[in-house]
N, C-alpha and C. Protein backbone atom coordinates (compact mmCIF):
# COMPACT_ATOMS: atom_id res chain seq x y z
N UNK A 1 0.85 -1.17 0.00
CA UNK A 1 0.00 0.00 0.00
C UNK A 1 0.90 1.24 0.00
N UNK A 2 0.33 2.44 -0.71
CA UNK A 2 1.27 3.53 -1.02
C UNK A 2 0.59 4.44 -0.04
N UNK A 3 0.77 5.41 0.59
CA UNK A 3 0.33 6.66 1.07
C UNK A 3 1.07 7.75 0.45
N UNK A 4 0.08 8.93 0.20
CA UNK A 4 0.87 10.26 -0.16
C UNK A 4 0.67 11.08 0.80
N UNK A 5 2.14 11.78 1.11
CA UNK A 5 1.35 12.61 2.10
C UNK A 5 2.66 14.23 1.40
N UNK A 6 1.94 14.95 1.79
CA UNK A 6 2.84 16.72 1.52
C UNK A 6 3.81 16.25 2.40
N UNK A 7 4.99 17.18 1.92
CA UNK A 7 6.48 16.93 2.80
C UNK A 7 6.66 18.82 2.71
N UNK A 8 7.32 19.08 3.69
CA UNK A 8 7.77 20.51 4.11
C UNK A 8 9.22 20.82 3.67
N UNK A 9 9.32 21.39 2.68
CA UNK A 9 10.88 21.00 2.03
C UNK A 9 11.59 22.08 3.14
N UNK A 10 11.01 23.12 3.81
CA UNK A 10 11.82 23.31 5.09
C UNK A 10 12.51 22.46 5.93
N UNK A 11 12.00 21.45 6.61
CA UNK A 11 12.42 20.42 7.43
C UNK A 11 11.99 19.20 7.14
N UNK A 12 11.60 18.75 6.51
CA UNK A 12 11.31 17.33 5.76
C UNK A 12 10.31 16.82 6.20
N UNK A 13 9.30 17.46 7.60
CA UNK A 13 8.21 16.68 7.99
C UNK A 13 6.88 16.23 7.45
N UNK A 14 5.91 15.54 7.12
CA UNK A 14 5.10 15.45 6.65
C UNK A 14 4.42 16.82 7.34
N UNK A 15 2.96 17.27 6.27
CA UNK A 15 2.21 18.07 7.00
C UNK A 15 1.56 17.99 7.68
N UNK A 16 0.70 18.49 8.73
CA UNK A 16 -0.53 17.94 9.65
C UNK A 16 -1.28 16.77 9.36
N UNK A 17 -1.79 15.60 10.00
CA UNK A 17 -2.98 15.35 9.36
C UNK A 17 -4.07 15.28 10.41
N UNK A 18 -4.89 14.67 10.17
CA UNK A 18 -5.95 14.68 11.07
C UNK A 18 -5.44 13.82 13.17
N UNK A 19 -5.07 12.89 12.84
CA UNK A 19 -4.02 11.77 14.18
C UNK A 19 -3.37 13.17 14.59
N UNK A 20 -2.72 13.75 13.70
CA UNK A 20 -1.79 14.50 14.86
C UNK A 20 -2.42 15.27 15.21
N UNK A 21 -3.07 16.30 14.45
CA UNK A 21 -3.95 17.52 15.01
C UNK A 21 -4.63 17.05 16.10
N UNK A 22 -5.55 15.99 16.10
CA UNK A 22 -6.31 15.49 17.09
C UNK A 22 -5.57 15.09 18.56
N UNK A 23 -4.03 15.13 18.15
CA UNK A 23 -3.29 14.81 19.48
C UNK A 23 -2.95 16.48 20.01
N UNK A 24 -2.68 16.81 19.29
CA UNK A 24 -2.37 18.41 19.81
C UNK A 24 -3.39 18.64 20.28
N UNK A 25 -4.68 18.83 19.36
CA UNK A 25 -5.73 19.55 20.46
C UNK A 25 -6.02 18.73 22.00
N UNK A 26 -6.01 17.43 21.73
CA UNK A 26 -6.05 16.78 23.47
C UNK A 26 -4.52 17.18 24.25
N UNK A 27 -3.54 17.49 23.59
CA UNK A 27 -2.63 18.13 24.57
C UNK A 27 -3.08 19.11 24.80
N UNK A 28 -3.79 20.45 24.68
CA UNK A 28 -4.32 21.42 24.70
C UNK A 28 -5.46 21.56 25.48
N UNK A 29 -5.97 19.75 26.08
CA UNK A 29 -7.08 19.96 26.47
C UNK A 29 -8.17 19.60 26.06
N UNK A 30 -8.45 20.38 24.95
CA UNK A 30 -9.79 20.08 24.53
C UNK A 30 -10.73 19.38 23.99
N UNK A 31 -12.07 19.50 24.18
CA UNK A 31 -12.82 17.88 23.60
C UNK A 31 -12.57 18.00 22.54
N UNK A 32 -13.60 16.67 21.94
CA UNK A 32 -13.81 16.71 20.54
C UNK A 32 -14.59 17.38 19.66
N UNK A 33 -15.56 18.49 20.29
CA UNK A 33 -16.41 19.24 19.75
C UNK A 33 -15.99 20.71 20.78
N UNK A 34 -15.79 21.56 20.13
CA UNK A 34 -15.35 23.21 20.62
C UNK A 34 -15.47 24.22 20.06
N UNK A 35 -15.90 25.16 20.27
CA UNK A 35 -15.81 26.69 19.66
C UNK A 35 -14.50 26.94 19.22
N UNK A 36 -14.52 28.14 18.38
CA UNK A 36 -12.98 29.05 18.10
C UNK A 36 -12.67 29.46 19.23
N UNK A 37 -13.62 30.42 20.20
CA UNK A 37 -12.88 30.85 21.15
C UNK A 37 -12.44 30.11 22.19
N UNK A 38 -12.99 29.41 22.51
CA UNK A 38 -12.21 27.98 23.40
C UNK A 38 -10.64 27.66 22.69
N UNK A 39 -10.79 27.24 21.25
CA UNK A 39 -9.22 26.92 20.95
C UNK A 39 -8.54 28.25 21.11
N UNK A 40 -9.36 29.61 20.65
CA UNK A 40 -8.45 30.43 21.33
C UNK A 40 -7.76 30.69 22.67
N UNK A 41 -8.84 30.20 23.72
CA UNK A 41 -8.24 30.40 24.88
C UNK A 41 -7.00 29.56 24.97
N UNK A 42 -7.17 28.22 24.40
CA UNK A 42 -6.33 27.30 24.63
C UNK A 42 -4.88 27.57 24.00
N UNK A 43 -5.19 28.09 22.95
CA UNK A 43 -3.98 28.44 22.35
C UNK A 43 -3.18 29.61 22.98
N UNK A 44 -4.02 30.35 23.70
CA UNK A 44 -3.14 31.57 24.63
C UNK A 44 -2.51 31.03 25.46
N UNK A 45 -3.28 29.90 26.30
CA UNK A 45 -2.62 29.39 27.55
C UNK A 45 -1.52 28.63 26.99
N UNK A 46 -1.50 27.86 26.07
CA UNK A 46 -0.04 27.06 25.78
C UNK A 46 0.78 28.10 25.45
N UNK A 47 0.81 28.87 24.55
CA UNK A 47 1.42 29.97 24.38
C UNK A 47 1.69 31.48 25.68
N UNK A 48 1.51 31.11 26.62
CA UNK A 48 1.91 32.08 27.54
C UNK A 48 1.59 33.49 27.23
N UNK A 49 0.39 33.76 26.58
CA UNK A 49 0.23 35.37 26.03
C UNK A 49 -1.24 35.34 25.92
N UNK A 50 -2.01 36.52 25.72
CA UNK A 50 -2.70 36.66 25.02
C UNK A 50 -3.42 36.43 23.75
N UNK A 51 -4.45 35.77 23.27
CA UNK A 51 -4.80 35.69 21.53
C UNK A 51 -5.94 36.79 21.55
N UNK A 52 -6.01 37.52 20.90
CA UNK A 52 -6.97 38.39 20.55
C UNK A 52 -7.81 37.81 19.33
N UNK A 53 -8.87 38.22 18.93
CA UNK A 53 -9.46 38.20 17.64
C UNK A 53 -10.23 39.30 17.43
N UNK A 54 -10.06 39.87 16.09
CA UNK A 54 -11.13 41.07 16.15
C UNK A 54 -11.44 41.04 14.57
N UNK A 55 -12.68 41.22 14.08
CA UNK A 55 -12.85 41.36 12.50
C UNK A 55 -12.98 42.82 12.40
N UNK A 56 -12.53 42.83 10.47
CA UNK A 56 -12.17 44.13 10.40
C UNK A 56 -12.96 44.14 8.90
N UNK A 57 -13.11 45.38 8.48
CA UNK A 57 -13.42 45.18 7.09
C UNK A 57 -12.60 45.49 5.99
N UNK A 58 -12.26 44.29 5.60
CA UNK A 58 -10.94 44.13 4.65
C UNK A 58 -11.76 44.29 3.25
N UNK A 59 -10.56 45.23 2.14
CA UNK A 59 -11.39 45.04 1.29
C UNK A 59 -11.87 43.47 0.07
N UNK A 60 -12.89 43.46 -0.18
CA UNK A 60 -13.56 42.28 -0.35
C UNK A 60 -12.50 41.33 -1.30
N UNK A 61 -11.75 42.02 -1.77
CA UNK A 61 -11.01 41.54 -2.98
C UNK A 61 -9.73 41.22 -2.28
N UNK A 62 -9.33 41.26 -1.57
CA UNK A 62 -8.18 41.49 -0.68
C UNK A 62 -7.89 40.41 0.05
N UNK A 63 -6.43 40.56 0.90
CA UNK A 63 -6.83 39.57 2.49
C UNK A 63 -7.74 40.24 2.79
N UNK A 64 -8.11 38.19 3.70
CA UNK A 64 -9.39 37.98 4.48
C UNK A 64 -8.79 37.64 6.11
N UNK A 65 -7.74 37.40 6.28
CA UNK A 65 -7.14 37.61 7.46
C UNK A 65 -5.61 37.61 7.74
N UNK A 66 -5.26 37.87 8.82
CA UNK A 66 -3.80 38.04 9.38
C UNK A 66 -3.50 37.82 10.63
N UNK A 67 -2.31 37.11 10.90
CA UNK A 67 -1.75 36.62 12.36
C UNK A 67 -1.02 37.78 12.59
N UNK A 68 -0.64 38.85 13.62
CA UNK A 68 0.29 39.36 14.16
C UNK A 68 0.97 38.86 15.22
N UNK A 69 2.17 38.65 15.37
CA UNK A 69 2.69 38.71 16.47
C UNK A 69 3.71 39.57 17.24
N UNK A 70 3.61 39.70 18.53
CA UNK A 70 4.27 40.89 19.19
C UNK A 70 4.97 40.31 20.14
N UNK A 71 5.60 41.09 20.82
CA UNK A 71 6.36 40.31 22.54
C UNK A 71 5.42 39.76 23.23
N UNK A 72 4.08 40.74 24.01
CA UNK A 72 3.13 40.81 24.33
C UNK A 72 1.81 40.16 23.65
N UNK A 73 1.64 39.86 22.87
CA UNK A 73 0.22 39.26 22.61
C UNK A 73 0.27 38.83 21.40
N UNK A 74 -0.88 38.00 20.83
CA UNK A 74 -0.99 37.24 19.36
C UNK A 74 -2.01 37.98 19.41
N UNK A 75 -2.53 38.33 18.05
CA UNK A 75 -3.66 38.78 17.51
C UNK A 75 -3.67 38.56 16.28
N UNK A 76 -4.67 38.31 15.90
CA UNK A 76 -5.32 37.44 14.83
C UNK A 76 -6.97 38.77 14.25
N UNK A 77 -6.96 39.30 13.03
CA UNK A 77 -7.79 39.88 12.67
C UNK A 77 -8.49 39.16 11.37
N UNK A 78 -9.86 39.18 11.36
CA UNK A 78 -10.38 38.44 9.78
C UNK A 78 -11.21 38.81 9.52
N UNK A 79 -11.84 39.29 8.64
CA UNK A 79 -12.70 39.22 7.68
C UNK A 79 -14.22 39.82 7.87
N UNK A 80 -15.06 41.08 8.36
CA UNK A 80 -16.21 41.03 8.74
C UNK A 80 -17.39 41.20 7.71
N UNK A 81 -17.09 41.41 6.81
CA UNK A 81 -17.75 41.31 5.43
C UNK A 81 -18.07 40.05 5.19
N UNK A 82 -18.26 38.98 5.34
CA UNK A 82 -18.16 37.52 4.85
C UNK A 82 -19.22 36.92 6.08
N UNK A 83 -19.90 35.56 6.00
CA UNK A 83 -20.67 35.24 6.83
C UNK A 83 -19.31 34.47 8.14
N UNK A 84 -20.13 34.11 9.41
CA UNK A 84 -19.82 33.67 10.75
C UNK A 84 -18.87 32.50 10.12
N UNK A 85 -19.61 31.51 9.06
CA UNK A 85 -19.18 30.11 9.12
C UNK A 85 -17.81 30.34 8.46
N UNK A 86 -17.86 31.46 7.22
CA UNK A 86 -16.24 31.96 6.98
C UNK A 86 -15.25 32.39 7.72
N UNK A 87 -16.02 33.41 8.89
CA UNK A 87 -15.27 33.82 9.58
C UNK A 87 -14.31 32.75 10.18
N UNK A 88 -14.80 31.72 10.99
CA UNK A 88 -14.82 30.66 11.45
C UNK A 88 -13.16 29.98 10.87
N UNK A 89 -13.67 30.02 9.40
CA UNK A 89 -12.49 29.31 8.90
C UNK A 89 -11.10 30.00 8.65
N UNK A 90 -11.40 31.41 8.25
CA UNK A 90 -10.50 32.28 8.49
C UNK A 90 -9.23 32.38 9.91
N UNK A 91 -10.70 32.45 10.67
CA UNK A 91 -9.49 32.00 12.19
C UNK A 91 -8.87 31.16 12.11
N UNK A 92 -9.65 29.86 11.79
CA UNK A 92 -8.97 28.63 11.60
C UNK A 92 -7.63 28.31 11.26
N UNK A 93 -7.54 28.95 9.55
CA UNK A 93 -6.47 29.43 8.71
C UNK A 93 -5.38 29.85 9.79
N UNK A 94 -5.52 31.04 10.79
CA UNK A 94 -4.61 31.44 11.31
C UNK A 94 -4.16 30.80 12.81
N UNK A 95 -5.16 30.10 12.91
CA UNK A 95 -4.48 29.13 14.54
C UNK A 95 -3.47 27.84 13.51
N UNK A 96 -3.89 27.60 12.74
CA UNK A 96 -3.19 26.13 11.42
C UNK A 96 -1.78 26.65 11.63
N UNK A 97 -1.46 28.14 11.57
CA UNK A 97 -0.43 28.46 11.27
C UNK A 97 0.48 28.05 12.93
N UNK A 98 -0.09 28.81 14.35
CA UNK A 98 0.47 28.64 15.63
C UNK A 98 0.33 27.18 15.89
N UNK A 99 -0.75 26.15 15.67
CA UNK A 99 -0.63 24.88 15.76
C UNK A 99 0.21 24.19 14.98
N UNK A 100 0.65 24.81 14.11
CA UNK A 100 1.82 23.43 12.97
C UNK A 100 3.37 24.25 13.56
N UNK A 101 2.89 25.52 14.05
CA UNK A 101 4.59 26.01 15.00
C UNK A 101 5.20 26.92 13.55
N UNK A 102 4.79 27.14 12.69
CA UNK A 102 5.07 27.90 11.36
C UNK A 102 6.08 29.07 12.43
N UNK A 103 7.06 28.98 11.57
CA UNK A 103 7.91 30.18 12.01
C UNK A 103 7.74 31.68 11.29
N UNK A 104 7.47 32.90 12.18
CA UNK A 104 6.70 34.19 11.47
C UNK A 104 8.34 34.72 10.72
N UNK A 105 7.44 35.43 9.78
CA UNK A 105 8.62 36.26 8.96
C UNK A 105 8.56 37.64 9.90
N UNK A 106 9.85 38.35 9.88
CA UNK A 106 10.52 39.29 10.77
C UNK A 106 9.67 40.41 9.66
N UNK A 107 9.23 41.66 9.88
CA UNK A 107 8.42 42.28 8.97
C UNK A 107 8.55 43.88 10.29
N UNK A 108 9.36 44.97 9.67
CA UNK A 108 9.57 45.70 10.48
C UNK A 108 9.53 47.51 9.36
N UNK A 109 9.93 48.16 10.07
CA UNK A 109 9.58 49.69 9.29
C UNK A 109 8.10 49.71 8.59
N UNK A 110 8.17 50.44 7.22
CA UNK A 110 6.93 50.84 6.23
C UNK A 110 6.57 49.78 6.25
N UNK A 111 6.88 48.14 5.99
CA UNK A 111 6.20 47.13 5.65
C UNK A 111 5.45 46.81 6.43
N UNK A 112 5.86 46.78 8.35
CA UNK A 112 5.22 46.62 8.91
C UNK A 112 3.54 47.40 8.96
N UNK A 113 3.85 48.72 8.78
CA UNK A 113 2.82 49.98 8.98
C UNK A 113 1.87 49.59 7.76
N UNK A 114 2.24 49.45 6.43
CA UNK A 114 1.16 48.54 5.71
C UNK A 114 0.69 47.41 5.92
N UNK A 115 1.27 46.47 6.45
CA UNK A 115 0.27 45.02 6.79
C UNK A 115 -0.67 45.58 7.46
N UNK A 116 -0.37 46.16 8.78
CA UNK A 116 -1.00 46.52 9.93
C UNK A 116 -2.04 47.84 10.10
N UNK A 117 -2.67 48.18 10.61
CA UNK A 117 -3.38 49.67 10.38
C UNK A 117 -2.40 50.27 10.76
N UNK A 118 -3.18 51.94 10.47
CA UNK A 118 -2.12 52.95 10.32
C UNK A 118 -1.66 53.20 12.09
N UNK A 119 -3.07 52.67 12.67
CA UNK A 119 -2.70 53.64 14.08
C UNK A 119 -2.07 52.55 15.21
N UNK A 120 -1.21 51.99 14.81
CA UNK A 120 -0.56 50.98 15.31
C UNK A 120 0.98 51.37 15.30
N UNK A 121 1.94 51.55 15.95
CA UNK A 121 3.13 51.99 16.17
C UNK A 121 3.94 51.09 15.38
N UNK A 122 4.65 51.09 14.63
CA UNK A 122 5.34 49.92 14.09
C UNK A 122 6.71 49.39 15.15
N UNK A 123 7.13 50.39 15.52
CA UNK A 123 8.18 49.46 16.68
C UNK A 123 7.65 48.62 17.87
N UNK A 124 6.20 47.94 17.52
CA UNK A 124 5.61 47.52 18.60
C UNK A 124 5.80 46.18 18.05
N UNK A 125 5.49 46.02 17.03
CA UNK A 125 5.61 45.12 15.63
C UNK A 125 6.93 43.88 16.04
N UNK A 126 6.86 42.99 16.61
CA UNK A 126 7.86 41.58 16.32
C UNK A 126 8.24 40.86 15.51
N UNK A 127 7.22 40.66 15.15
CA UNK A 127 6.95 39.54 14.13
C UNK A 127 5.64 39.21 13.16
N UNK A 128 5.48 39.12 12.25
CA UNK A 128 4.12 38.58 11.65
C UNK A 128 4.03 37.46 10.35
N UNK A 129 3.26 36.73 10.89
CA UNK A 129 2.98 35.86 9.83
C UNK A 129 2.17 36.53 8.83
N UNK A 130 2.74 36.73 7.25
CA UNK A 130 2.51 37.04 6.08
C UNK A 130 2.47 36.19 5.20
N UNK A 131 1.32 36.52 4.00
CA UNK A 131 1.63 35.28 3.04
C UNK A 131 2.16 36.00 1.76
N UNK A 132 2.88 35.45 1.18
CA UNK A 132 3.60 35.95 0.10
C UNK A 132 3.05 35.43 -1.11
N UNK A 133 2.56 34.07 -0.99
CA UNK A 133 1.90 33.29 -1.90
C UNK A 133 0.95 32.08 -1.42
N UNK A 134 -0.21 32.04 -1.71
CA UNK A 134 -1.46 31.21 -1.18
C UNK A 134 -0.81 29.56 -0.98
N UNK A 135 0.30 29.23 -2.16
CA UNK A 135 0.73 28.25 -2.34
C UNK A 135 1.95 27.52 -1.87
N UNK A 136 2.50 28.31 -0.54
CA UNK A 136 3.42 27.66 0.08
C UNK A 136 3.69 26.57 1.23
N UNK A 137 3.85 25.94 1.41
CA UNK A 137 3.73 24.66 2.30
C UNK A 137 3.02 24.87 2.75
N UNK A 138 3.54 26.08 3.77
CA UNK A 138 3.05 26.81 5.48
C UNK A 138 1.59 26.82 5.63
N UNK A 139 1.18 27.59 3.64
CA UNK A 139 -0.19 28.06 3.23
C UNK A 139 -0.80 26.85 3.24
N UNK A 140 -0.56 25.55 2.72
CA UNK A 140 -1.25 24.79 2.07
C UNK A 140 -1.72 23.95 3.97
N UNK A 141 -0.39 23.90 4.12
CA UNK A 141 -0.72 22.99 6.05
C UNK A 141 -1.79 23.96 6.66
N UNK A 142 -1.51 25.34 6.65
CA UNK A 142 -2.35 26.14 7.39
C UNK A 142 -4.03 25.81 6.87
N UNK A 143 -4.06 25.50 5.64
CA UNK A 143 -5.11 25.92 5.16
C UNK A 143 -6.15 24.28 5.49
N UNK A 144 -5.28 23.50 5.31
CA UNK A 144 -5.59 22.49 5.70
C UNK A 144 -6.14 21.84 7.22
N UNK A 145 -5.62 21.95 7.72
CA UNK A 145 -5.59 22.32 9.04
C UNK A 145 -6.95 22.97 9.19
N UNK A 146 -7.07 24.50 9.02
CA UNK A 146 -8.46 24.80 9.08
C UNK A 146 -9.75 24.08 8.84
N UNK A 147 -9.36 23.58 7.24
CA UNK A 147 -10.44 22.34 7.05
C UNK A 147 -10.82 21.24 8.17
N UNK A 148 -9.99 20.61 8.60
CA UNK A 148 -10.05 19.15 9.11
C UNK A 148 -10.65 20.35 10.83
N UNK A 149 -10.43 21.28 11.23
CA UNK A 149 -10.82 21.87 12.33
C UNK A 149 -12.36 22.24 12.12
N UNK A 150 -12.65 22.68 10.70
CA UNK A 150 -13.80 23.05 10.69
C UNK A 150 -14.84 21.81 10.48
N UNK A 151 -14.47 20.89 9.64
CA UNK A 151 -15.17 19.25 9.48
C UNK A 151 -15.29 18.44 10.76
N UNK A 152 -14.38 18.79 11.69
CA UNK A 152 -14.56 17.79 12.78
C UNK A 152 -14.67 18.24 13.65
N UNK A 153 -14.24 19.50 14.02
CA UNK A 153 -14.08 20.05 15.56
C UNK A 153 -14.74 21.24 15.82
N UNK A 154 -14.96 22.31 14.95
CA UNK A 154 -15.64 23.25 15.38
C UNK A 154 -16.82 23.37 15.74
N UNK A 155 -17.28 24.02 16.42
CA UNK A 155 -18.72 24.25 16.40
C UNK A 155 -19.36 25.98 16.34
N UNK A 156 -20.00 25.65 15.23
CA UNK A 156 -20.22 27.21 14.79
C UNK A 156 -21.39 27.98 15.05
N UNK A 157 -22.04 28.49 16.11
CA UNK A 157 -23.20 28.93 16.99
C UNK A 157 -23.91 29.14 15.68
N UNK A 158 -23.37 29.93 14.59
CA UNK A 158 -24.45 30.41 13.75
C UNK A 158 -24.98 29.39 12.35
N UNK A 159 -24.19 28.54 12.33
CA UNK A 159 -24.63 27.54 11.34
C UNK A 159 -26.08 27.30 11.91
N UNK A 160 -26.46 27.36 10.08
CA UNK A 160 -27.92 27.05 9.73
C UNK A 160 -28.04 26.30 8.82
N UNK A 161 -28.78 25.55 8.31
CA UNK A 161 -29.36 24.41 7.55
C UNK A 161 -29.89 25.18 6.60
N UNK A 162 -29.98 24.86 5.40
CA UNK A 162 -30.88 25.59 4.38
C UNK A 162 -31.75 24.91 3.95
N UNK A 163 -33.09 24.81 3.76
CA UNK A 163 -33.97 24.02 3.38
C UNK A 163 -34.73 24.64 2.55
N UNK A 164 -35.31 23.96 1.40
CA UNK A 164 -36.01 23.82 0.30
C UNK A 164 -37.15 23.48 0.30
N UNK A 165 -38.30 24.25 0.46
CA UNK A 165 -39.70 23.50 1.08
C UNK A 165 -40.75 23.18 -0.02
N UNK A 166 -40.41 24.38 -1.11
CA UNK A 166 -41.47 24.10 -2.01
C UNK A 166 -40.72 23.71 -3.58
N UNK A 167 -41.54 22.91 -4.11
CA UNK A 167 -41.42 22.75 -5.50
C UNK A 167 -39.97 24.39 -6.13
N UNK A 168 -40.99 25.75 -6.25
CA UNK A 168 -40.06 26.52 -7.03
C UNK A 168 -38.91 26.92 -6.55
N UNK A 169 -38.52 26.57 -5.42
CA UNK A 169 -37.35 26.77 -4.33
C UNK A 169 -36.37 25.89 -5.70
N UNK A 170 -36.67 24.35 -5.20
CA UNK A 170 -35.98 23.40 -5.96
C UNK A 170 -35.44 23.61 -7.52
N UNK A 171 -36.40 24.10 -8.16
CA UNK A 171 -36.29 24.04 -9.65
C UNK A 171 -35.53 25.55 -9.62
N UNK A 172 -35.47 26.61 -9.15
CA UNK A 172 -34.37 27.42 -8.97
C UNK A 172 -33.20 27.07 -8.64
N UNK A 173 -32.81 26.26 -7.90
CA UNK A 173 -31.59 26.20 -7.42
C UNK A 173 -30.98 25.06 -8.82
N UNK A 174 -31.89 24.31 -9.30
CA UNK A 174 -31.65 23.29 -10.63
C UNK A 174 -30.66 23.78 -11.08
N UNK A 175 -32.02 25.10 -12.09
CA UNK A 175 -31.64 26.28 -13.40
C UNK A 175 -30.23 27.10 -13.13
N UNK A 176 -30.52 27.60 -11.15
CA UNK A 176 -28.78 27.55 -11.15
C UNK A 176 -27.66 27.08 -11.26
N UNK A 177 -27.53 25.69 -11.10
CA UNK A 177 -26.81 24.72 -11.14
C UNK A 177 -26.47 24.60 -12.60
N UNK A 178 -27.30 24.85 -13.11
CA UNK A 178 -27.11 24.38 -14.77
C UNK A 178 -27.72 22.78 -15.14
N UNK A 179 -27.44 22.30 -16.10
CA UNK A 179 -27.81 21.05 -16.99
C UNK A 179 -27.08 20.01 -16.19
N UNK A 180 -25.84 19.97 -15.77
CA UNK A 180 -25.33 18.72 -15.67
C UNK A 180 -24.14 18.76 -16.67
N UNK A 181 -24.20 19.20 -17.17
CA UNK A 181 -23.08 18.45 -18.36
C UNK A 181 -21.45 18.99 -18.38
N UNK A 182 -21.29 18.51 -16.86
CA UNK A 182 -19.86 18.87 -16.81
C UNK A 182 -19.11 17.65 -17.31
């Protein structure tokens, strides 16, 4: 039998998968069903700091979120334009990054003051995880990661069910779909 799994041409490790994540979060504590802010708490307490989260309104076309890190605190901003269950994954995206231990890029002067809002001091600035490209290991584990957090472990207060009650409900959503003939 073959398995494939992503390799980290940084350090040669395979990427997350579901076994390990699931061991981290029980080192961490937590059940098998949890909120974001619970893994947030959890993730502050292993981490000896603060996690903040705050949504912002990014423009739509743009990033949808960002990890900062400082001496003093993690903060994590995402996305308030977009629904809860995105939001959700957005965070996700950015705990993938403190749970797989991703090392932040050093990001200091003007560069810093553009990632970050304006009214933020940049010599406050440590460190931040940036993406340079959607498609780099870090991106692909991070992003992953979110998935398997949001499929198995999260629980999202605002998830709703969508239901289809009548006949023209159905045959709309068809005509949207199209024919079939992919």
């Amino acid at each position: 039998m073959r398995i494939a799994v992503w390799t980290s041409p940084l350090d040669g490790r395979p990427l997350m998968n579901h076994r390990t994540l699931r061991g981290t979060l029980n080192a961490l504590g937590l059940p098998n069903r949890f909120s974001v802010n619970q893994l947030a708490e959890a993730l502050a307490s292993k981490r000896g700091r603060p996690l903040r989260l705050r949504s912002a309104a990014f423009p739509v076309a743009g990033l949808s979120g960002g990890l900062l890190v400082t001496r003093e605190i993690d903060f994590i901003a995402y996305q308030s334009l977009t629904s809860k269950i995105h939001q959700d994954h957005i965070v996700c995206h950015e705990f993938g990054h403190l749970i797989a231990g991703h090392q932040p890029h050093v990001v200091t002067g003007a560069d810093a003051l553009r990632l970050i809002a304006p009214n933020i001091d940049p010599s406050v600035v440590q460190r931040i995880l940036k993406r340079s490209c959607s498609l780099t290991e870090e991106e692909i584990e991070a992003e992953n990661i979110a998935d398997l957090l949001m499929s198995h472990h999260i629980i999202s207060a605002s998830h709703e069910e969508w239901v289809m009650t009548t006949e023209a409900e159905i045959q709309s959503l068809l005509a949207a779909l199209g024919t079939g003939d992919w």
